[in-house]
N, C-alpha and C. Protein backbone atom coordinates (compact mmCIF):
# COMPACT_ATOMS: atom_id res chain seq x y z
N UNK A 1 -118.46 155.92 55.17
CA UNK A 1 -119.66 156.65 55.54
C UNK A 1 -119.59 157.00 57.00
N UNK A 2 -119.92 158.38 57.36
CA UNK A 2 -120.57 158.43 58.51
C UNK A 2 -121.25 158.13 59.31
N UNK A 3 -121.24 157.09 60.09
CA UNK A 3 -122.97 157.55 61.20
C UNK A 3 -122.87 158.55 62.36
N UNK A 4 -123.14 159.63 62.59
CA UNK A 4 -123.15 160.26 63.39
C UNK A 4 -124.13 159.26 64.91
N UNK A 5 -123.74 158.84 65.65
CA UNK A 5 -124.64 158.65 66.67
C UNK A 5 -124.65 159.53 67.81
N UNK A 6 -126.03 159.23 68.83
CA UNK A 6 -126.14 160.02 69.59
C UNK A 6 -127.44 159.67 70.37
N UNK A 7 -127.83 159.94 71.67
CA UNK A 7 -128.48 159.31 72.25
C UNK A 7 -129.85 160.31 72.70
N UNK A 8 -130.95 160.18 73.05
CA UNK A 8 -132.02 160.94 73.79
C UNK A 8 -132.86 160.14 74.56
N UNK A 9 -132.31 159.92 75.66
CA UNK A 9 -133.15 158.67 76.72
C UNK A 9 -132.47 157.76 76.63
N UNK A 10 -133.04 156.43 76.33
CA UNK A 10 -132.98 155.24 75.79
C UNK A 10 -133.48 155.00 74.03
N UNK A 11 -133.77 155.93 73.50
CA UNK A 11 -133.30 156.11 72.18
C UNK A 11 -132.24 156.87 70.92
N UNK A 12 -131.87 155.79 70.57
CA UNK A 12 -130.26 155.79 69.66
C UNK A 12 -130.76 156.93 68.42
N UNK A 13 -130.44 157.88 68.05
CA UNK A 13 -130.49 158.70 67.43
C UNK A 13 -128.62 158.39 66.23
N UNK A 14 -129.29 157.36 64.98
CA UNK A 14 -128.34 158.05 63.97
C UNK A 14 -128.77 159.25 62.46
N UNK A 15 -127.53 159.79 62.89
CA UNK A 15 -127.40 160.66 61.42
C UNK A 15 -126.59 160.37 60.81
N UNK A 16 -127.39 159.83 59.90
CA UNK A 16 -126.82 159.08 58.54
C UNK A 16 -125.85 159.94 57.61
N UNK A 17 -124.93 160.05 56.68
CA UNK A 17 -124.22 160.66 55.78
C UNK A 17 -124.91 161.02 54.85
N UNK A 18 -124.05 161.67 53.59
CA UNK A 18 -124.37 162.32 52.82
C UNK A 18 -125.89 160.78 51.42
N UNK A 19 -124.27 159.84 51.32
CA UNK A 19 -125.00 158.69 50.77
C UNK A 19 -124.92 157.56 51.56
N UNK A 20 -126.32 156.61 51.17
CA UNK A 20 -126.32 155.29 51.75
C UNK A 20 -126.00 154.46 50.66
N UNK A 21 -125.30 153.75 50.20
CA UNK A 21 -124.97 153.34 49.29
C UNK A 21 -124.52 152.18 48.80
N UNK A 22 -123.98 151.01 48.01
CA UNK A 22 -123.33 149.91 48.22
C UNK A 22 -121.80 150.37 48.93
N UNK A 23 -121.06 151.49 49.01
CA UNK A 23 -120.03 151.83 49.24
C UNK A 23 -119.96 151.87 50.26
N UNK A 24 -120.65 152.35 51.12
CA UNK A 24 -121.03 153.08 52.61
C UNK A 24 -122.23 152.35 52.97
N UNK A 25 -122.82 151.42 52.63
CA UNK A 25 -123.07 150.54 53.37
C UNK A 25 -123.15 149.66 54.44
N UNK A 26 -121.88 149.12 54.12
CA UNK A 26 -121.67 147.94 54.94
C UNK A 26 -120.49 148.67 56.20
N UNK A 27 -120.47 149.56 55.95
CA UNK A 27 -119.83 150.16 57.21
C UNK A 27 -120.73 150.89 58.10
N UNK A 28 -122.29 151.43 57.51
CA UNK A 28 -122.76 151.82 58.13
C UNK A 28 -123.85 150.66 58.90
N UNK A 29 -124.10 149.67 58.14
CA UNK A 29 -124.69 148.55 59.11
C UNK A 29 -123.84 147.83 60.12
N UNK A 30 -122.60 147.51 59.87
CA UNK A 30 -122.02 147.55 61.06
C UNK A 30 -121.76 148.21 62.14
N UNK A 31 -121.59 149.39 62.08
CA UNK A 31 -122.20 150.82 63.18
C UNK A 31 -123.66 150.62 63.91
N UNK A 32 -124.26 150.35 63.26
CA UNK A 32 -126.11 150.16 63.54
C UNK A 32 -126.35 148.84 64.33
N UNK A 33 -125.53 147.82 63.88
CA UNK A 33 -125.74 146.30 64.58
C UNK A 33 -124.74 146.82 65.57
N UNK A 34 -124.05 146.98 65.35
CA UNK A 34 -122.73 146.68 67.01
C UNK A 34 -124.01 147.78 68.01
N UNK A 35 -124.51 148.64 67.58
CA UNK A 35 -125.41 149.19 68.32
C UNK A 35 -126.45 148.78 69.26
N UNK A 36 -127.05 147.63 68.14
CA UNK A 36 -128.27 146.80 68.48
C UNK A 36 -127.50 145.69 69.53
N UNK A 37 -126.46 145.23 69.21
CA UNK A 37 -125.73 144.20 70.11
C UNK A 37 -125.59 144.48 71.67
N UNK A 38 -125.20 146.40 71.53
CA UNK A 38 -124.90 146.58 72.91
C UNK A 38 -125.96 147.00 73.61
N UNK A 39 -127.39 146.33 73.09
CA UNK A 39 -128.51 146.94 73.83
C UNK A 39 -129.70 148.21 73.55
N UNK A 40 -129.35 148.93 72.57
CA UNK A 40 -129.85 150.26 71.95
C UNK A 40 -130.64 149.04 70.78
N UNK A 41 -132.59 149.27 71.26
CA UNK A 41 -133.26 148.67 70.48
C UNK A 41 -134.48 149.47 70.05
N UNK A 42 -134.08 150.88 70.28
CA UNK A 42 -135.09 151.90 69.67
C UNK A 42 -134.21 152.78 68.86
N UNK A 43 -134.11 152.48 67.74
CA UNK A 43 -133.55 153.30 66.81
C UNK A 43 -134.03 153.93 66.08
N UNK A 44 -133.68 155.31 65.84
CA UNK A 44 -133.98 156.05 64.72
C UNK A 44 -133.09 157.03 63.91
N UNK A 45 -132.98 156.86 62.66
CA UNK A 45 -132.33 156.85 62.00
C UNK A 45 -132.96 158.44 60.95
N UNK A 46 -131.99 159.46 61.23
CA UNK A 46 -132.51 161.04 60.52
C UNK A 46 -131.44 160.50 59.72
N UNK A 47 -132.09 161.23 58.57
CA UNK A 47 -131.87 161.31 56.90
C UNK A 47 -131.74 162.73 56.55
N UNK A 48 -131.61 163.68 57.50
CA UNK A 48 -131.54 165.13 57.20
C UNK A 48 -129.93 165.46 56.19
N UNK A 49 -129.41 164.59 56.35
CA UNK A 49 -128.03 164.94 55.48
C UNK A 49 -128.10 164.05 54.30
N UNK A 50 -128.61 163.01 54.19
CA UNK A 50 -129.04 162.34 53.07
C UNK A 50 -129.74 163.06 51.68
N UNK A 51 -128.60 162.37 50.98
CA UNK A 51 -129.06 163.01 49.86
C UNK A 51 -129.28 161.87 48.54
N UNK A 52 -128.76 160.48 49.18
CA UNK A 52 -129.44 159.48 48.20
C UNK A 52 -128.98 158.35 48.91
N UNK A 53 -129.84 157.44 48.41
CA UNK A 53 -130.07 155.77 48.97
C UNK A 53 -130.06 154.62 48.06
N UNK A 54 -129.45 154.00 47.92
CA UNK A 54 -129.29 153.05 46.77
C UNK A 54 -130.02 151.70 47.64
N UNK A 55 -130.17 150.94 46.72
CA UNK A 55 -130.78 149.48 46.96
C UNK A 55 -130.17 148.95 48.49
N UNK A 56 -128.99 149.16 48.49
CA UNK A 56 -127.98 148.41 49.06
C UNK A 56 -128.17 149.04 50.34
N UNK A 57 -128.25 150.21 50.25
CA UNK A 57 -128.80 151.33 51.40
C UNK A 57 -130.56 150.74 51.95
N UNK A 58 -131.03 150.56 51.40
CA UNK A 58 -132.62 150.22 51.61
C UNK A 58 -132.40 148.49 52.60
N UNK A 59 -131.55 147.77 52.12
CA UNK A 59 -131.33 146.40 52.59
C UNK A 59 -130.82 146.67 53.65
N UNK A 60 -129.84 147.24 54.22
CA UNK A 60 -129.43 147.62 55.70
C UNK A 60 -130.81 148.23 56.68
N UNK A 61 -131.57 149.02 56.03
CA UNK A 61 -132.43 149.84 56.53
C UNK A 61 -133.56 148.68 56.79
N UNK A 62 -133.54 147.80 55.96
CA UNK A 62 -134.77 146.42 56.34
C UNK A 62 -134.28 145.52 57.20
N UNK A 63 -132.71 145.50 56.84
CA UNK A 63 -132.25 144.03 57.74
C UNK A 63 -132.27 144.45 59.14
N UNK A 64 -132.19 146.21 59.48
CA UNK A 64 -131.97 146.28 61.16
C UNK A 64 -133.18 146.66 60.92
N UNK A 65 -134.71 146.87 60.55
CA UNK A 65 -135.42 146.93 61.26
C UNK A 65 -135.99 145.65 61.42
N UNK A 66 -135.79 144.39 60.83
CA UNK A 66 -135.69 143.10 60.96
C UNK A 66 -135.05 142.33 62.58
N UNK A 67 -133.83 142.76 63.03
CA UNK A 67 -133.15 142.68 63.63
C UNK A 67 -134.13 143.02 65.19
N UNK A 68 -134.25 144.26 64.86
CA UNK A 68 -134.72 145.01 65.93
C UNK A 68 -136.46 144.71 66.24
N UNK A 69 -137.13 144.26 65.48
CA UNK A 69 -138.39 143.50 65.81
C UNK A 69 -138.08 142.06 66.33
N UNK A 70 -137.02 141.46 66.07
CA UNK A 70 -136.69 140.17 66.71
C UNK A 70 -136.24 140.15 68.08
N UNK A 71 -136.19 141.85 68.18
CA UNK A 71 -135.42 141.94 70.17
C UNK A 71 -136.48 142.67 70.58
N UNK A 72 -137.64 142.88 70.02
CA UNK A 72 -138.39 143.47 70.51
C UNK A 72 -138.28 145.20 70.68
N UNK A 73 -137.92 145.84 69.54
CA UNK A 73 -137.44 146.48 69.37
C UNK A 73 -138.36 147.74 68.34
N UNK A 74 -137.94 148.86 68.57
CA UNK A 74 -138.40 149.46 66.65
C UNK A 74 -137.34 150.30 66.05
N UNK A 75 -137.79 150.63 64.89
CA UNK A 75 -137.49 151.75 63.66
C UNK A 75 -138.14 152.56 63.66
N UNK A 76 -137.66 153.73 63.09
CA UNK A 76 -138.27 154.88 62.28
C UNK A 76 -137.22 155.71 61.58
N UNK A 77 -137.61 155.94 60.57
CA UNK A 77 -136.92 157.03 59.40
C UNK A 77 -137.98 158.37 59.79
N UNK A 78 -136.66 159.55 60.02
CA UNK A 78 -137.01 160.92 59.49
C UNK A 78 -136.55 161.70 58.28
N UNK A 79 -136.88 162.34 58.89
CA UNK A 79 -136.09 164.30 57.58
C UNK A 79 -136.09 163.54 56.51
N UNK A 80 -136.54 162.92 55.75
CA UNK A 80 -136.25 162.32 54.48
C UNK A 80 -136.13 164.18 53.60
N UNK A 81 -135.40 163.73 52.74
CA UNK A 81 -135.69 165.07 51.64
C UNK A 81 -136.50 164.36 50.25
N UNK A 82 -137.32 165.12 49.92
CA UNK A 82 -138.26 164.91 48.68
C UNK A 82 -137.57 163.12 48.08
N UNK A 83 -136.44 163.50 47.73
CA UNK A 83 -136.05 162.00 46.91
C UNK A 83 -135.80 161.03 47.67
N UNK A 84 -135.32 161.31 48.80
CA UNK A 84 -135.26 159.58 49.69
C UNK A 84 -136.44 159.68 49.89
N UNK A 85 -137.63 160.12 49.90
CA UNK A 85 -138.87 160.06 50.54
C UNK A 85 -139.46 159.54 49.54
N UNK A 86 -139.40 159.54 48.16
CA UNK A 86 -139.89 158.83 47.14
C UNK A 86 -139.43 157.60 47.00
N UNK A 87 -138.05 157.85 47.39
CA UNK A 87 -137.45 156.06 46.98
C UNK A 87 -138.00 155.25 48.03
N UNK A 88 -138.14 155.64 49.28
CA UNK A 88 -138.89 155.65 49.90
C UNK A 88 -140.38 155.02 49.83
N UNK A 89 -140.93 155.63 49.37
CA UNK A 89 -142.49 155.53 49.14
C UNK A 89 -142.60 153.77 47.92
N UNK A 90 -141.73 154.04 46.58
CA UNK A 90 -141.75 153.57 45.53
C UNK A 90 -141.15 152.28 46.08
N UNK A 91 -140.20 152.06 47.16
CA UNK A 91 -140.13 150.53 47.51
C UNK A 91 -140.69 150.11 48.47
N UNK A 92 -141.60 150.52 49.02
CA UNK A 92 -143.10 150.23 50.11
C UNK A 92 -142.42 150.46 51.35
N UNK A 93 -141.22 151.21 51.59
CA UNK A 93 -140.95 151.38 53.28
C UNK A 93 -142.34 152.65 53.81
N UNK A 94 -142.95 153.13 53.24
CA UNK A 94 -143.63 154.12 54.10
C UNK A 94 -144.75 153.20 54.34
N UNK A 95 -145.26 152.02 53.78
CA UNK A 95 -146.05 151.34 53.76
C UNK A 95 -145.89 150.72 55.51
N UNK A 96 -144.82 150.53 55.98
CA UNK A 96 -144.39 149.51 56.93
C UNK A 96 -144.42 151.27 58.32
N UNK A 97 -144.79 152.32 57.96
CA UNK A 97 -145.01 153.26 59.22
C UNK A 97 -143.78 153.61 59.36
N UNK A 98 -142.67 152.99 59.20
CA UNK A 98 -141.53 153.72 59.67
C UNK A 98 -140.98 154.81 59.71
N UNK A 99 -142.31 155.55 58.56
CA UNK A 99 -141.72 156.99 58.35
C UNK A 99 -142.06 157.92 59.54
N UNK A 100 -141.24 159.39 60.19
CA UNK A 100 -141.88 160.32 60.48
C UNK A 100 -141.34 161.31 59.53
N UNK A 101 -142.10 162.59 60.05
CA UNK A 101 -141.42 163.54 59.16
C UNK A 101 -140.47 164.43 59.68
N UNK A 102 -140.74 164.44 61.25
CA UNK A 102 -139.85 164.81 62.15
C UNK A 102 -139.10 163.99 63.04
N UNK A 103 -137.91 164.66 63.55
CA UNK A 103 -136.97 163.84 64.42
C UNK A 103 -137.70 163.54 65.76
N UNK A 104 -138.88 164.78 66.00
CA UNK A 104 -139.38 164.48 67.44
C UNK A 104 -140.58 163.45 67.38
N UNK A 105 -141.43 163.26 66.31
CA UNK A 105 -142.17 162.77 65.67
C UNK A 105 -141.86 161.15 65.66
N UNK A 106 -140.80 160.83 65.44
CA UNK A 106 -139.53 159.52 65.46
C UNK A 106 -139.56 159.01 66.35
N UNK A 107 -138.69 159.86 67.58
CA UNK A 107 -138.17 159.77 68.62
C UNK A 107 -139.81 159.21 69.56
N UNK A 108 -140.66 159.81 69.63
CA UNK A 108 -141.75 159.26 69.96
C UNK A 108 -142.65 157.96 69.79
N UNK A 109 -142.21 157.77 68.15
CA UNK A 109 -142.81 156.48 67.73
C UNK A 109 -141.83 155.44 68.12
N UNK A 110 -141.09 155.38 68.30
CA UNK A 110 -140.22 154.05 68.82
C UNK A 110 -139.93 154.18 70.51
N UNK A 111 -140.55 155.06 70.94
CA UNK A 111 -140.84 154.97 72.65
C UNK A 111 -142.15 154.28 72.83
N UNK A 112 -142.58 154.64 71.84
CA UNK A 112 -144.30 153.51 72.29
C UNK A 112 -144.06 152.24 73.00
């Protein structure tokens, strides 16, 4: 899997790949933690290339925003498209705010 990273301030801007997946997983949480390790504790994570998220995908997405409330830190998910935004919805992440709908929208909520 891809993570595209990239920076705006002091917030970590990834773009995620096509899938999050058990496959592409665990390569993409290792990308995301070595991140959090070197100090980058406002992350946000666009979904604009995403086109599906499996379980395994959702557990990375909890364990670093887990991670990142323990450093004092936040999350946010954007660009969801219609179906990550349901899978989304249907396993209570929109419940927890993390959603925006925009990247600038994002980028703002984890500067708070």
């Amino acid at each position: 899997m891809s993570v595209s990273i990239s920076k705006q301030d002091d917030v970590l801007i990834a773009m995620l790949g096509e899938r999050l997946d058990a496959a592409t997983a665990p390569e993409a949480e290792t990308q995301l933690t070595a991140q959090t390790d070197e100090g980058s504790f406002k992350l946000v994570v666009d979904c604009s290339k995403t086109t599906y998220i499996s379980s395994a995908g959702l557990r990375v997405l909890l364990k670093l925003a887990k991670l990142l409330m323990q450093k004092g830190g936040k999350l946010a998910l954007c660009n969801a498209n219609e179906q990550i935004h349901e899978v989304l919805e249907i396993s209570g992440f929109m419940t927890m705010n993390w959603y925006c709908p925009t990247l600038e929208e994002a980028i703002s909520q984890v500067s708070q």
